[in-house]
Protein backbone atom coordinates (compact mmCIF):
# COMPACT_ATOMS: atom_id res chain seq x y z
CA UNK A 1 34.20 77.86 15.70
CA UNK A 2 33.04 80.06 12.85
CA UNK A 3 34.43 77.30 10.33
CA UNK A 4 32.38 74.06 12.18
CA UNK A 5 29.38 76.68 12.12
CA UNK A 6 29.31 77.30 7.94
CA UNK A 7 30.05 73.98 7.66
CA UNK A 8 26.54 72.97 9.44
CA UNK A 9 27.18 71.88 12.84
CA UNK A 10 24.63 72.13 15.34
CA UNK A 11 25.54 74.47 18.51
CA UNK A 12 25.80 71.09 20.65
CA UNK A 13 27.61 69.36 18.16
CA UNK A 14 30.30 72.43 18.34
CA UNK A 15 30.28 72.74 22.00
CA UNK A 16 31.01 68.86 21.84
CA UNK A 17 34.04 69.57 19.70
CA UNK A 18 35.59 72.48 21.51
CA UNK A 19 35.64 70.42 24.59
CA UNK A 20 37.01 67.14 23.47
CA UNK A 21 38.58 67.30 20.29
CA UNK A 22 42.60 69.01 19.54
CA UNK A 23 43.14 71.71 17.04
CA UNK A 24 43.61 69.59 14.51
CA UNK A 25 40.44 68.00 15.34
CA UNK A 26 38.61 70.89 15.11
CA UNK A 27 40.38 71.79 11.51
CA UNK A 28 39.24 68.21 10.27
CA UNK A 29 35.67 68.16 11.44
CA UNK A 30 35.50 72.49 10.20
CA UNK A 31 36.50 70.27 6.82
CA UNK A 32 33.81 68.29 6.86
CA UNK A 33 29.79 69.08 5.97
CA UNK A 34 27.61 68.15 9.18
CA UNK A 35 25.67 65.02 7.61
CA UNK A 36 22.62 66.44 9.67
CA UNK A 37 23.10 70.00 8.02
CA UNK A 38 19.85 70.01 6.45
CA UNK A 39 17.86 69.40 9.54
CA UNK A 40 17.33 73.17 10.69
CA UNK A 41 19.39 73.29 13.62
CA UNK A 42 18.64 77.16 14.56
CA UNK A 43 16.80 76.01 17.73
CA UNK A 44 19.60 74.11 19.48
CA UNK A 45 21.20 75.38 21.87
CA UNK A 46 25.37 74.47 23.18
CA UNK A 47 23.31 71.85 25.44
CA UNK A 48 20.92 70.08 23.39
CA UNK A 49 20.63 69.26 19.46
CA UNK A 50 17.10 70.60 18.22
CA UNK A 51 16.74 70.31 14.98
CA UNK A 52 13.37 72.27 14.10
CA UNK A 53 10.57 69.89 12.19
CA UNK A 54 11.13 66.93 14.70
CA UNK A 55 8.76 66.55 17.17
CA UNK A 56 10.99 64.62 20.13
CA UNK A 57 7.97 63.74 22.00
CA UNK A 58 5.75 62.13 18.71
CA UNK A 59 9.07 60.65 17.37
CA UNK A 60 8.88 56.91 17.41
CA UNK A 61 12.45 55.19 16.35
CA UNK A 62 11.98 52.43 13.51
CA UNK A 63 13.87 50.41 11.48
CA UNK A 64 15.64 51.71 8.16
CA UNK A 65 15.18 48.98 5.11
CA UNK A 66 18.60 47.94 4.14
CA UNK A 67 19.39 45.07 2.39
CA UNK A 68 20.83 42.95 4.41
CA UNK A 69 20.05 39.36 5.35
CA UNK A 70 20.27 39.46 9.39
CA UNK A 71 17.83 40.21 11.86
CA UNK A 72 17.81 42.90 14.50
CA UNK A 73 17.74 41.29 17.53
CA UNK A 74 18.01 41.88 21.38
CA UNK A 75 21.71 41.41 23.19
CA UNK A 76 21.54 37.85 24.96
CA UNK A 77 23.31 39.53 27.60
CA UNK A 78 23.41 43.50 28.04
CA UNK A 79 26.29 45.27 27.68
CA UNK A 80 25.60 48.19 30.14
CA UNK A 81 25.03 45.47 32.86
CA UNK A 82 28.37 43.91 32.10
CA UNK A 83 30.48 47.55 32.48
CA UNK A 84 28.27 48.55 36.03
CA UNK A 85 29.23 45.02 37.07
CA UNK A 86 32.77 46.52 36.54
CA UNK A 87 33.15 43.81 33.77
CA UNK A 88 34.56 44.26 29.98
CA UNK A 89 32.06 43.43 27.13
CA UNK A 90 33.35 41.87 24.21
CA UNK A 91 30.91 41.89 21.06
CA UNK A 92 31.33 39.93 18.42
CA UNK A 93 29.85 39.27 14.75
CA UNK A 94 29.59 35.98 13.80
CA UNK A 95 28.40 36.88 10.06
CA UNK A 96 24.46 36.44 11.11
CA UNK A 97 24.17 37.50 14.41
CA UNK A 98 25.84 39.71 17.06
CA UNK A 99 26.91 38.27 20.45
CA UNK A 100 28.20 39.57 23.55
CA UNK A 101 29.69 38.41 26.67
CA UNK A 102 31.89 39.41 29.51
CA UNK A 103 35.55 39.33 29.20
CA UNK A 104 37.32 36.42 30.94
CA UNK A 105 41.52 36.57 31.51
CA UNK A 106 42.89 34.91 28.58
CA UNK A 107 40.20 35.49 26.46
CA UNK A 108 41.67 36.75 22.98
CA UNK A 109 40.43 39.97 21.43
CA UNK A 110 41.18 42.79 19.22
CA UNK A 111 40.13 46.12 20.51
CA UNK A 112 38.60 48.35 17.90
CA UNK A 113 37.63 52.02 19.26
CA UNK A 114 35.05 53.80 17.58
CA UNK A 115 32.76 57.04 18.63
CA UNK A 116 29.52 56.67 18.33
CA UNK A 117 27.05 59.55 17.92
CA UNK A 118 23.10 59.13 18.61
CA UNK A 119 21.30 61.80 16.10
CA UNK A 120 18.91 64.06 17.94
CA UNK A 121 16.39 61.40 17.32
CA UNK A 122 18.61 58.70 19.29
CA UNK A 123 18.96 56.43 15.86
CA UNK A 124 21.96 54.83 15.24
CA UNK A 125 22.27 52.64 12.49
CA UNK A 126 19.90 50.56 10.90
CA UNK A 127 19.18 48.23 14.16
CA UNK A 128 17.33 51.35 16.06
């Protein structure tokens, strides 16, 4: 725990780790500098991230300007409504636009598994 902590996690972050990740997890992410180190985390707690200097109720999520030539746009169909429907969403990029729809038998698909982790601020990439 000591090593996560002087490496800049956040108390939630930590908490997060301990609970889900191995021993070697822990050893790789201790490794790593917290890419949110700089945000003042000595107000959050093992429950919530709180980084100090970010007002959570006055923080508006925007856009980030990257250069890239595709749009932000709005699922055509919503992929929380597909898994409570007890369905599979599959998402795919067709170069200029992301689509989703619900898995059929015998549709084809590779599976890739990722972890994605909201900031305290709930951005995620540039589409947020």
């Amino acid at each position: 725990m000591k090593r996560l902590e002087i490496a800049g996690w956040c108390k939630a972050e930590i908490t997060r780790f301990l609970d889900d990740q191995s021993v070697e997890g822990l050893y790789y992410f201790g490794s790593l500098t917290s890419p949110r180190q700089d945000q003042g985390h000595g107000t959050c707690t093992e429950s919530a991230c709180t980084p100090a200097g970010i007002n959570q109720a006055k923080y508006k999520q925007k856009h980030e300007p990257h250069d890239h030539d595709y749009k932000c746009e709005s699922f055509s169909i919503d992929p929380e409504h597909i898994v409570k429907n007890g369905g599979i969403p599959l998402v795919s990029w067709s170069g200029s636009s992301i689509k989703v729809a619900k898995y059929k038998p015998g549709t084809k698909y590779v599976a890739i598994s990722l972890v994605l982790q909201f900031d305290s601020t709930k951005n995620l990439g540039p589409c947020n």
